[in-house]
Protein backbone atom coordinates (compact mmCIF):
# COMPACT_ATOMS: atom_id res chain seq x y z
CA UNK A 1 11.91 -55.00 60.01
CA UNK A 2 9.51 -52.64 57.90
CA UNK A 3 7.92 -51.83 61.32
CA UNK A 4 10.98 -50.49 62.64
CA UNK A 5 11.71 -48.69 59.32
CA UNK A 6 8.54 -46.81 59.87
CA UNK A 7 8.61 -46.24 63.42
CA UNK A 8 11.74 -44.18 62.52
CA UNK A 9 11.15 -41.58 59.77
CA UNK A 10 9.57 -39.62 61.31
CA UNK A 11 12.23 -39.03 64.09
CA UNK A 12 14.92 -38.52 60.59
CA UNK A 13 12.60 -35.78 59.27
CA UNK A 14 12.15 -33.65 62.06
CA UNK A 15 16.30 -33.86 62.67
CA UNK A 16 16.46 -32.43 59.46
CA UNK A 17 13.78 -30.05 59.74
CA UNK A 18 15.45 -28.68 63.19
CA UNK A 19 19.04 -28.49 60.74
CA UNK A 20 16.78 -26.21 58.39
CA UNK A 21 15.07 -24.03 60.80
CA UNK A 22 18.79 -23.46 62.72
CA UNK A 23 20.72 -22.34 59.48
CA UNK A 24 20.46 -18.87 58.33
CA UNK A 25 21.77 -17.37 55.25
CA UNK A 26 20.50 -15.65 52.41
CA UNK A 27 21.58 -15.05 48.56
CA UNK A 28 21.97 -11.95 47.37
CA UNK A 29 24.02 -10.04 44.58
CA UNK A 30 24.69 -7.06 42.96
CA UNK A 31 25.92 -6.36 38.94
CA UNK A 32 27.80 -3.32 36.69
CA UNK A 33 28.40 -3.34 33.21
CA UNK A 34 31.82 -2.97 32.12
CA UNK A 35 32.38 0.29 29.87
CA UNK A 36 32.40 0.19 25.79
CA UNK A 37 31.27 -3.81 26.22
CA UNK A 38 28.11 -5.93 26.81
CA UNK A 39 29.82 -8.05 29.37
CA UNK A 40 28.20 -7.93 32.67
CA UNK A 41 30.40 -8.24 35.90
CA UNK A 42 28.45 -9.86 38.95
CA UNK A 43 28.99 -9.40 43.02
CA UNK A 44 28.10 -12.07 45.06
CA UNK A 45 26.78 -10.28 48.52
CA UNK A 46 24.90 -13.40 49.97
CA UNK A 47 25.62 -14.01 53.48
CA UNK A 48 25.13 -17.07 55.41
CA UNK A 49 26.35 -18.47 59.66
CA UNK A 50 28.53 -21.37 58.04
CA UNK A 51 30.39 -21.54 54.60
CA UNK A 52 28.87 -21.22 51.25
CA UNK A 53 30.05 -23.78 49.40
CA UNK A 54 28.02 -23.36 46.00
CA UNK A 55 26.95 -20.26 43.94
CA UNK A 56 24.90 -21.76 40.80
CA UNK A 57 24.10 -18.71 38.30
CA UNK A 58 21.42 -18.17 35.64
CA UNK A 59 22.44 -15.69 33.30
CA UNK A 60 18.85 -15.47 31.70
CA UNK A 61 20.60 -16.26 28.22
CA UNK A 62 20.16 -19.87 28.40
CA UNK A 63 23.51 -19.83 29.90
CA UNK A 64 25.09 -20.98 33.45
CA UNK A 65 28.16 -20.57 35.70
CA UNK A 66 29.62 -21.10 38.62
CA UNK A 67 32.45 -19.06 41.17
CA UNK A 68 32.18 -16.41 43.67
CA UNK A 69 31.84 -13.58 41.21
CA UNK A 70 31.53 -14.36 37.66
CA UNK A 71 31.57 -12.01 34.59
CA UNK A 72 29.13 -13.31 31.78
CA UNK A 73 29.01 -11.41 28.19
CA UNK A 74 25.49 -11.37 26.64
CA UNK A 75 24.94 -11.31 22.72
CA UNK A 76 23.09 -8.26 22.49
CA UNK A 77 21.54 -5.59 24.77
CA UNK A 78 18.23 -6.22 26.14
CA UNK A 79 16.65 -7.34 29.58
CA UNK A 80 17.93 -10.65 31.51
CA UNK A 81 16.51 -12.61 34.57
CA UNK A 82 19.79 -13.31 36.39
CA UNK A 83 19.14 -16.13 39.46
CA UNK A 84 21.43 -17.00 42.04
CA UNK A 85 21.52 -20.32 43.83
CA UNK A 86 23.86 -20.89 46.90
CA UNK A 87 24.29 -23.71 49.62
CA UNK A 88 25.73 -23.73 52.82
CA UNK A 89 28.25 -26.27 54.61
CA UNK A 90 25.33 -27.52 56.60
CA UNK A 91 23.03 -27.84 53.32
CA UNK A 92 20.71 -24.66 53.55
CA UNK A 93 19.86 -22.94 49.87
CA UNK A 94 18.70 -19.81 49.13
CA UNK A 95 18.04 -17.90 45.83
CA UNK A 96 17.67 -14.77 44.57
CA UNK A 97 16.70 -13.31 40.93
CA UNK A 98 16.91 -9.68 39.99
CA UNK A 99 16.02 -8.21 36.25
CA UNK A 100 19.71 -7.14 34.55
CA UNK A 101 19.03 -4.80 32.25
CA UNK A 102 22.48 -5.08 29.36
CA UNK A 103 22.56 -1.10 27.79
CA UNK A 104 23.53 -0.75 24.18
CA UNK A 105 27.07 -0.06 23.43
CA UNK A 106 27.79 3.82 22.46
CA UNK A 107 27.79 3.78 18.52
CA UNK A 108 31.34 5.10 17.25
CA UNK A 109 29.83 5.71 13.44
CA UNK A 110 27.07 7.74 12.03
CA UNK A 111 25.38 6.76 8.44
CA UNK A 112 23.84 9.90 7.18
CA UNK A 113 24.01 11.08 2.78
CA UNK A 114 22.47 13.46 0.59
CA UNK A 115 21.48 13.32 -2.77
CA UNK A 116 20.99 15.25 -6.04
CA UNK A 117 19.12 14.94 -9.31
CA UNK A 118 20.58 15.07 -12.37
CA UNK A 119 18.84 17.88 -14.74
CA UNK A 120 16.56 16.17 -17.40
CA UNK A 121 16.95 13.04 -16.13
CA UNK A 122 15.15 10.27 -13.49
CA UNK A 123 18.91 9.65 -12.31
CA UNK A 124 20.10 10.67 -8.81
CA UNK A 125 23.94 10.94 -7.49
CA UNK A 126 23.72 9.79 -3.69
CA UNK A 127 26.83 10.78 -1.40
CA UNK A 128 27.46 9.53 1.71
CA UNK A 129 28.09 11.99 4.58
CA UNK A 130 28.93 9.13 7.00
CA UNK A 131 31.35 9.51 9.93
CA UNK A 132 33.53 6.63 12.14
CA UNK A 133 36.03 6.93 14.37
CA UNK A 134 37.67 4.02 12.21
CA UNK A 135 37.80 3.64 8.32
CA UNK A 136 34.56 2.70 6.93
CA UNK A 137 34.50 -0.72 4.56
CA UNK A 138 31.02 -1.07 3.66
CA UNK A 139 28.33 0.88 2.12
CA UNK A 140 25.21 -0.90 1.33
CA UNK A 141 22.03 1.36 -0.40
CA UNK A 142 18.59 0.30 -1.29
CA UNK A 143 17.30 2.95 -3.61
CA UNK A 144 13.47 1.85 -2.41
CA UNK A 145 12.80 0.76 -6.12
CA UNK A 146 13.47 -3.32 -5.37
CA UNK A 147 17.34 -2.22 -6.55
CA UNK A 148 20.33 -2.00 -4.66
CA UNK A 149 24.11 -0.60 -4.45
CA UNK A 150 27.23 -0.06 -3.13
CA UNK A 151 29.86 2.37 -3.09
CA UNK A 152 30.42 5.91 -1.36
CA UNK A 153 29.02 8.14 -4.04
CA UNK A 154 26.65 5.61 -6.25
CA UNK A 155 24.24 6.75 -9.40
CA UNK A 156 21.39 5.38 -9.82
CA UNK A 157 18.34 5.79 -12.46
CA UNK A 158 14.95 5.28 -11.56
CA UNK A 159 12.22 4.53 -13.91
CA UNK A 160 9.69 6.93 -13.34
CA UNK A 161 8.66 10.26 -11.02
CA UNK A 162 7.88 9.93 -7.57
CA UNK A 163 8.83 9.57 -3.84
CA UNK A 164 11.22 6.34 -2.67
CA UNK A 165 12.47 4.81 0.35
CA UNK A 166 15.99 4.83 0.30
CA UNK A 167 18.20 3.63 3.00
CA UNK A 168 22.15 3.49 3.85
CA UNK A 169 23.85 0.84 6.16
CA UNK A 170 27.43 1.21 6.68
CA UNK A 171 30.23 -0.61 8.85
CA UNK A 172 33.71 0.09 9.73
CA UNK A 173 36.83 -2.26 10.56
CA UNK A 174 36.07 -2.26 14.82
CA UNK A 175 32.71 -3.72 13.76
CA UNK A 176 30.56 -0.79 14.04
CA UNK A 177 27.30 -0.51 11.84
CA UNK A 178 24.64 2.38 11.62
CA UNK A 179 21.93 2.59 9.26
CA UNK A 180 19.89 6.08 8.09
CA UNK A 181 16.81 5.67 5.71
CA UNK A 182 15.16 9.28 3.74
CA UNK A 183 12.60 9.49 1.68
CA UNK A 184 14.02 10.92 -1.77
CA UNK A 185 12.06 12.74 -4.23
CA UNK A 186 12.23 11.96 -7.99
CA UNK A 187 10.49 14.92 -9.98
CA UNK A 188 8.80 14.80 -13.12
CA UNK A 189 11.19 15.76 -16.71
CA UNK A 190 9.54 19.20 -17.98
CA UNK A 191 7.88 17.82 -21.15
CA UNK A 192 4.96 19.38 -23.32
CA UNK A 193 2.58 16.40 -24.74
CA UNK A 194 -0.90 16.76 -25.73
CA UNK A 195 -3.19 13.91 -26.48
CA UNK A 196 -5.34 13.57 -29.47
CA UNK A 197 -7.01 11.28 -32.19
CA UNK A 198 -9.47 11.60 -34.53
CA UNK A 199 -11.80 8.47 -35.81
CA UNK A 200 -13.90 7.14 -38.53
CA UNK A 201 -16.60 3.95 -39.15
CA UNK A 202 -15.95 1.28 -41.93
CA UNK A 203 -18.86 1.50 -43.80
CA UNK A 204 -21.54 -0.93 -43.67
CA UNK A 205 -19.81 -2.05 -40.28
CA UNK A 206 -19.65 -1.16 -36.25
CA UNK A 207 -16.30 -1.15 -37.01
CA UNK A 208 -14.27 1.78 -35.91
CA UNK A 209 -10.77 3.06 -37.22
CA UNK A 210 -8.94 5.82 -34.86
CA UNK A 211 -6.02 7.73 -35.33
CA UNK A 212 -3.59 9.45 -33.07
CA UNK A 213 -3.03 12.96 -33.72
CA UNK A 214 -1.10 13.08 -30.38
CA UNK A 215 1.89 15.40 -30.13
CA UNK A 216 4.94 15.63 -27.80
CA UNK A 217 8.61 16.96 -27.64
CA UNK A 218 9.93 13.67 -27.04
CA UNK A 219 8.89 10.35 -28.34
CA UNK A 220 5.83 8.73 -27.52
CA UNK A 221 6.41 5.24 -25.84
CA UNK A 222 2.79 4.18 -24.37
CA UNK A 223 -0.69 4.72 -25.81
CA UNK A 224 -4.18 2.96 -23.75
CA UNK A 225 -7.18 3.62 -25.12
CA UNK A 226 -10.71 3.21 -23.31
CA UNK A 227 -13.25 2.91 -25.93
CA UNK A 228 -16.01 3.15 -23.67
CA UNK A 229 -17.98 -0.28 -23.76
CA UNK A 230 -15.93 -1.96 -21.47
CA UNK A 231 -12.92 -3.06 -23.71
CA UNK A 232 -9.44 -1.56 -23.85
CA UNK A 233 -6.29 -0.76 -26.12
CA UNK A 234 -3.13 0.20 -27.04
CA UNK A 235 -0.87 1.05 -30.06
CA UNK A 236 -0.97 4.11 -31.70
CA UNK A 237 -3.86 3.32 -34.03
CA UNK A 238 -6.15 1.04 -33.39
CA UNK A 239 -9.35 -0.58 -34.48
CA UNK A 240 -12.42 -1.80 -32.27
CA UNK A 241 -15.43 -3.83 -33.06
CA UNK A 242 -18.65 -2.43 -31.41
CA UNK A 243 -21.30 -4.44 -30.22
CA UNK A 244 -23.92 -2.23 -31.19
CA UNK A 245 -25.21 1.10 -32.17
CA UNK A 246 -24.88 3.94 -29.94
CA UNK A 247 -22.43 6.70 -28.16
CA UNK A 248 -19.57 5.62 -26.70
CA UNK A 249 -17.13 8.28 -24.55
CA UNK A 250 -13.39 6.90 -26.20
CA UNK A 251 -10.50 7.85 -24.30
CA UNK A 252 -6.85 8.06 -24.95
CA UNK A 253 -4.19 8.41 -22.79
CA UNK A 254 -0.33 8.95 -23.70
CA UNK A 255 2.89 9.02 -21.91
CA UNK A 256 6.25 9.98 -23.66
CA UNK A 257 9.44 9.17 -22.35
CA UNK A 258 10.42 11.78 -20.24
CA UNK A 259 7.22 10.78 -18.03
CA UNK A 260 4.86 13.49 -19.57
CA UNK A 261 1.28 12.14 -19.38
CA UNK A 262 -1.65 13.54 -20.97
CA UNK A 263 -5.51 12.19 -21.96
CA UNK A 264 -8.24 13.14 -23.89
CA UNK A 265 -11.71 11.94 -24.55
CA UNK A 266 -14.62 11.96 -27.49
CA UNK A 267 -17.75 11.09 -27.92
CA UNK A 268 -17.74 8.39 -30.25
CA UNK A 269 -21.23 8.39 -32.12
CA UNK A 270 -21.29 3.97 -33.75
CA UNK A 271 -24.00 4.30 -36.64
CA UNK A 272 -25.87 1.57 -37.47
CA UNK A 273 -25.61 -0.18 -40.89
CA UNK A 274 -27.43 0.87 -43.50
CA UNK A 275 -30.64 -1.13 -43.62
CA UNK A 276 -33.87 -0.79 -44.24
CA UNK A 277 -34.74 0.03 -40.66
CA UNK A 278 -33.16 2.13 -37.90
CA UNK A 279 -33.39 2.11 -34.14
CA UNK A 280 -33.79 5.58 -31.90
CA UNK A 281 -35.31 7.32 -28.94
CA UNK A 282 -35.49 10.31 -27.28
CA UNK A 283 -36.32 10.86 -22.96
CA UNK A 284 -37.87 12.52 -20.57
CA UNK A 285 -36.72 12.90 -16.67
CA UNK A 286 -39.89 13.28 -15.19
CA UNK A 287 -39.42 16.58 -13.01
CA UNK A 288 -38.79 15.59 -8.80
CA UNK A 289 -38.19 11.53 -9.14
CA UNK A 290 -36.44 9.21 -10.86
CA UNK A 291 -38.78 8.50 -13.11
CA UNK A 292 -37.79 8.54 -16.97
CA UNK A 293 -40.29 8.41 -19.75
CA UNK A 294 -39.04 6.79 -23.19
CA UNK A 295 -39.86 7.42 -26.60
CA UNK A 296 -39.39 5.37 -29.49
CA UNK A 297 -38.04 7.59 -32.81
CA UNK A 298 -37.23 4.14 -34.64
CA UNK A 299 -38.30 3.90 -38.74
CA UNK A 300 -38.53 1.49 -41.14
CA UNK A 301 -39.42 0.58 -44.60
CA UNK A 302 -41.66 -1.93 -42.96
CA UNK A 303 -44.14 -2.63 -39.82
CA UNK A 304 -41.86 -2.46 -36.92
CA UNK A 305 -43.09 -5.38 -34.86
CA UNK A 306 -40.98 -5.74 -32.01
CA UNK A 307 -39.55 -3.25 -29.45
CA UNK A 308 -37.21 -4.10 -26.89
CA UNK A 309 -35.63 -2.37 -23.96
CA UNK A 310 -32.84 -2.51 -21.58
CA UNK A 311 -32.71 0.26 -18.61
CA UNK A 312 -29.01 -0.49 -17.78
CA UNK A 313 -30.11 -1.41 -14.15
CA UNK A 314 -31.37 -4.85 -14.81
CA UNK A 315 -34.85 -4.06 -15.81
CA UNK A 316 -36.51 -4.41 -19.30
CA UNK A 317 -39.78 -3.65 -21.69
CA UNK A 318 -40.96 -4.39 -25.23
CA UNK A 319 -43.67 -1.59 -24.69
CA UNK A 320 -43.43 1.10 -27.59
CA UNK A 321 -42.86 4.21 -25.29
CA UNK A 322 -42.40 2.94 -22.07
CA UNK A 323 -41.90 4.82 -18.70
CA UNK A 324 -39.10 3.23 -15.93
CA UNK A 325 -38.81 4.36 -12.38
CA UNK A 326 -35.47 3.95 -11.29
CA UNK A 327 -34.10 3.43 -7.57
CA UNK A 328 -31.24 6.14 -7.77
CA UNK A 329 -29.85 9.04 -9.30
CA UNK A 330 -26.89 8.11 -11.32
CA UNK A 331 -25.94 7.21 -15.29
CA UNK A 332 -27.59 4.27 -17.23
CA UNK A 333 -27.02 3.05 -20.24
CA UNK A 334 -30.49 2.67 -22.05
CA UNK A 335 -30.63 0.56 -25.07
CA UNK A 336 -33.21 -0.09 -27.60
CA UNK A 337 -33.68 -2.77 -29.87
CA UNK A 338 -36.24 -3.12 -32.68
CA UNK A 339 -37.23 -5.64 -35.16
CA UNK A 340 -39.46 -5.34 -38.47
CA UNK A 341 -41.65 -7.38 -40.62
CA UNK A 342 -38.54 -8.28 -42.93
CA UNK A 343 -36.44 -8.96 -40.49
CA UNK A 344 -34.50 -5.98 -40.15
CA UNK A 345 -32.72 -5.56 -36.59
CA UNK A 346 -31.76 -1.91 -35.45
CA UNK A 347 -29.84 -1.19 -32.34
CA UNK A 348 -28.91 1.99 -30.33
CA UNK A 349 -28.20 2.87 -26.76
CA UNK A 350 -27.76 6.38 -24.93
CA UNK A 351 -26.56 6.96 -21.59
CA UNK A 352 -29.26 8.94 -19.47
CA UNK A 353 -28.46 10.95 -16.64
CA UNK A 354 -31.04 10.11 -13.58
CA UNK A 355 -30.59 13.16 -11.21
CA UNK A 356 -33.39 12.44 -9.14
CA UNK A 357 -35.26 15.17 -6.40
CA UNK A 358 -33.73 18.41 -5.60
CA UNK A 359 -31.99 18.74 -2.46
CA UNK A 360 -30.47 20.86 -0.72
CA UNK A 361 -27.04 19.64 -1.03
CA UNK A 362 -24.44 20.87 -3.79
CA UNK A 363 -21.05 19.01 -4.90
CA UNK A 364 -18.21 21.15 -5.42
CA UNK A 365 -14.46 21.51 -4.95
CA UNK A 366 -11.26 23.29 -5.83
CA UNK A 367 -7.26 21.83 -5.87
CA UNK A 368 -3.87 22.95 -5.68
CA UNK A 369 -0.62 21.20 -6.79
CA UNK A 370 1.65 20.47 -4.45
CA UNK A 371 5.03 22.48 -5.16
CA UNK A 372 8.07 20.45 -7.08
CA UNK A 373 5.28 17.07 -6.97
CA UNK A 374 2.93 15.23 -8.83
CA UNK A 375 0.83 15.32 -5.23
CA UNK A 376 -2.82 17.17 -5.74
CA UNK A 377 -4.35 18.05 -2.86
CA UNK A 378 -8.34 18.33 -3.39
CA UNK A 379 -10.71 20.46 -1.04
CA UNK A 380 -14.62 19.82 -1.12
CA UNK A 381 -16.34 23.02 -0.84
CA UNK A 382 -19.81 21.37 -0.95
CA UNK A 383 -22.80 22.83 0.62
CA UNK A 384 -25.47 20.76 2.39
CA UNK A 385 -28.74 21.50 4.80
CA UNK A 386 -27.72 18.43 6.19
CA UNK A 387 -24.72 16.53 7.51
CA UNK A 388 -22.73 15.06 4.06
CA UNK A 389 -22.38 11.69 5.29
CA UNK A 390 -20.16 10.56 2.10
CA UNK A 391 -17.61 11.75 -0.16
CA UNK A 392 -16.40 9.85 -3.16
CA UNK A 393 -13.89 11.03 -5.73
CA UNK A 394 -13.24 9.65 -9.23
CA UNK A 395 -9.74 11.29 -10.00
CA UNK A 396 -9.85 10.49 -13.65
């Protein structure tokens, strides 16, 4: 029996491949979008020498039909993959694919506003321009500052000076939305402020007391302080412990509340305590490297025993008048610390300024303010024999 199974296949396949070669058709189709709607309407143009008794479609949505010529509506505009499947009466299939591409639908509303600042003030009245065909239900603003609105003709107060994002989304009752963003420019309150402070040393102490002698048209609401060793303030008055002896550059820096800022700076000279010993030096850049040499002014009631230096770049000494080469030009802050035969400890540090060999290269530059901004825009007008390879600003 399995013999005569086998002995007939291959007779059953090549009936049905002489079916296959005989029957001719092909798929085919074209497409149109209907007006003022993503629906797409599809026109089956496959031909074929018997009936076609199936049309299978891919819409390229994850969606399928059926039918001669079907009309399929897609979610959103965009590209699709449309396929067409058909078979014959006498079982030949053929399929086609072609890229429908679903246009956008013709917005029928327009978001657009402008905007106006209120005199003396960080507070802005928006008003929407926007046009529909239809009435218009919803506005929707984010003033670019992590707030948001609603309304046709919103206020809103922003905190402080400067440029925000601020974007409009709108929708009528057919459906229609439209969105416009703008950059909006909050300027500065005309203020007059001046920063100042004066300062004194507790006695027997590196304790220092400063006062504010700031003044401003309108009230002062934010004082930092830099008091030049690293450590930082606020409040109008403070008071700051010092490590040690030496000059420190103290800087103050005020804002008052209609967003006037202005900063000043002192050198802050710490004495040492009164003692029976005191710690100072003088230096010398030695003329085309950046070599320094030191010299020890300390005095004492008593044998000074002990010197001790630190070159602010990781080096040290104990020699009496030492001499440090350094790698670079820049600012260090030198420290010296002696001891005597009683026991008295003296302290004081300088910054020294390492300018290193003359070249022929020269920093300079000049700025201009941006009109109705806060914006500066800096232009280096330095001079070099060579190419200037680097620029770096410190905009204080």
């Amino acid at each position: 029996m399995k013999k005569v199974l086998y002995s007939i296949l291959p007779t059953i396949f090549l009936m049905m491949a002489a079916v296959g070669v005989q029957a001719q058709c092909h798929a085919g189709f074209t497409w149109e979008q209907i007006p003022g709607t993503l629906q797409i309407h599809f026109q089956n143009t496959s031909t074929s020498e018997n009936d076609i008794i199936s049309n299978i479609w891919d819409f390229g949505d994850n969606h399928e039909g059926d039918g001669i010529n079907p009309t399929h509506s897609y979610p959103e505009p965009g590209t699709y993959l449309v396929c067409l499947i058909i078979h014959d009466s006498e079982g030949c299939a053929s399929d086609v694919c072609h890229e429908v591409t679903v246009q956008p639908l013709q917005s029928e509303c327009d978001a657009s506003f402008t905007w106006e600042q209120i005199p003396g003030t960080f507070q802005i009245h928006f008003n929407s321009t926007s046009t529909s065909q239809y009435d218009i239900v919803s506005y929707h603003w984010d003033f670019g500052d992590s707030h948001e609105g609603d309304g046709h003709d919103p206020y809103h107060t922003y905190s402080a000076p400067g440029s925000y994002l601020v974007c409009l989304i709108i929708e009528d009752n057919e459906g229609c939305v439209s969105d416009v963003c703008m950059e909006v420019t909050v300027e500065g309150i005309l203020s007059e402020c001046d920063a100042n402070f004066t300062w004194e040393q507790f006695s027997g102490s590196l304790e220092v007391d400063f006062t504010n002698t700031s003044e401003s048209d309108h009230d002062i609401i934010s004082f930092v302080w830099h008091f030049g060793d690293g450590h930082n303030g606020d409040g109008p008055n403070p008071s700051h412990t010092y490590n040690a002896p030496g000059t420190y550059v103290v800087c103050l820096i005020i804002t008052n509340e209609a967003g006037c800022i202005s900063d000043v700076c002192h050198e802050v000279q710490v004495q040492a305590p009164e003692g029976d010993c005191h710690a100072a030096f003088t230096w010398e850049i030695i003329p085309g490297t950046f070599g320094v040499y030191f010299f020890s002014q300390s005095t004492s009631q008593n044998d000074i025993i002990s010197y001790h230096w630190t070159f602010g770049d990781g080096h040290d000494s104990n020699d009496h008048n030492p001499s440090h080469e350094y790698n670079e030009p820049g600012t260090y802050l030198v420290c010296l610390r002696i001891e005597d035969t009683e026991g008295c400890v003296g302290e004081i540090c300088h910054e020294v300024h390492v300018e290193g060999e003359t070249s022929g290269c020269h920093a300079s530059f000049n700025w201009e303010q941006f009109e109705d901004s806060l914006a500066i825009h800096f232009n280096s007008t330095s001079t070099s024999e060579h190419d200037i390879i680097s620029y770096h600003w410190n905009f204080g």
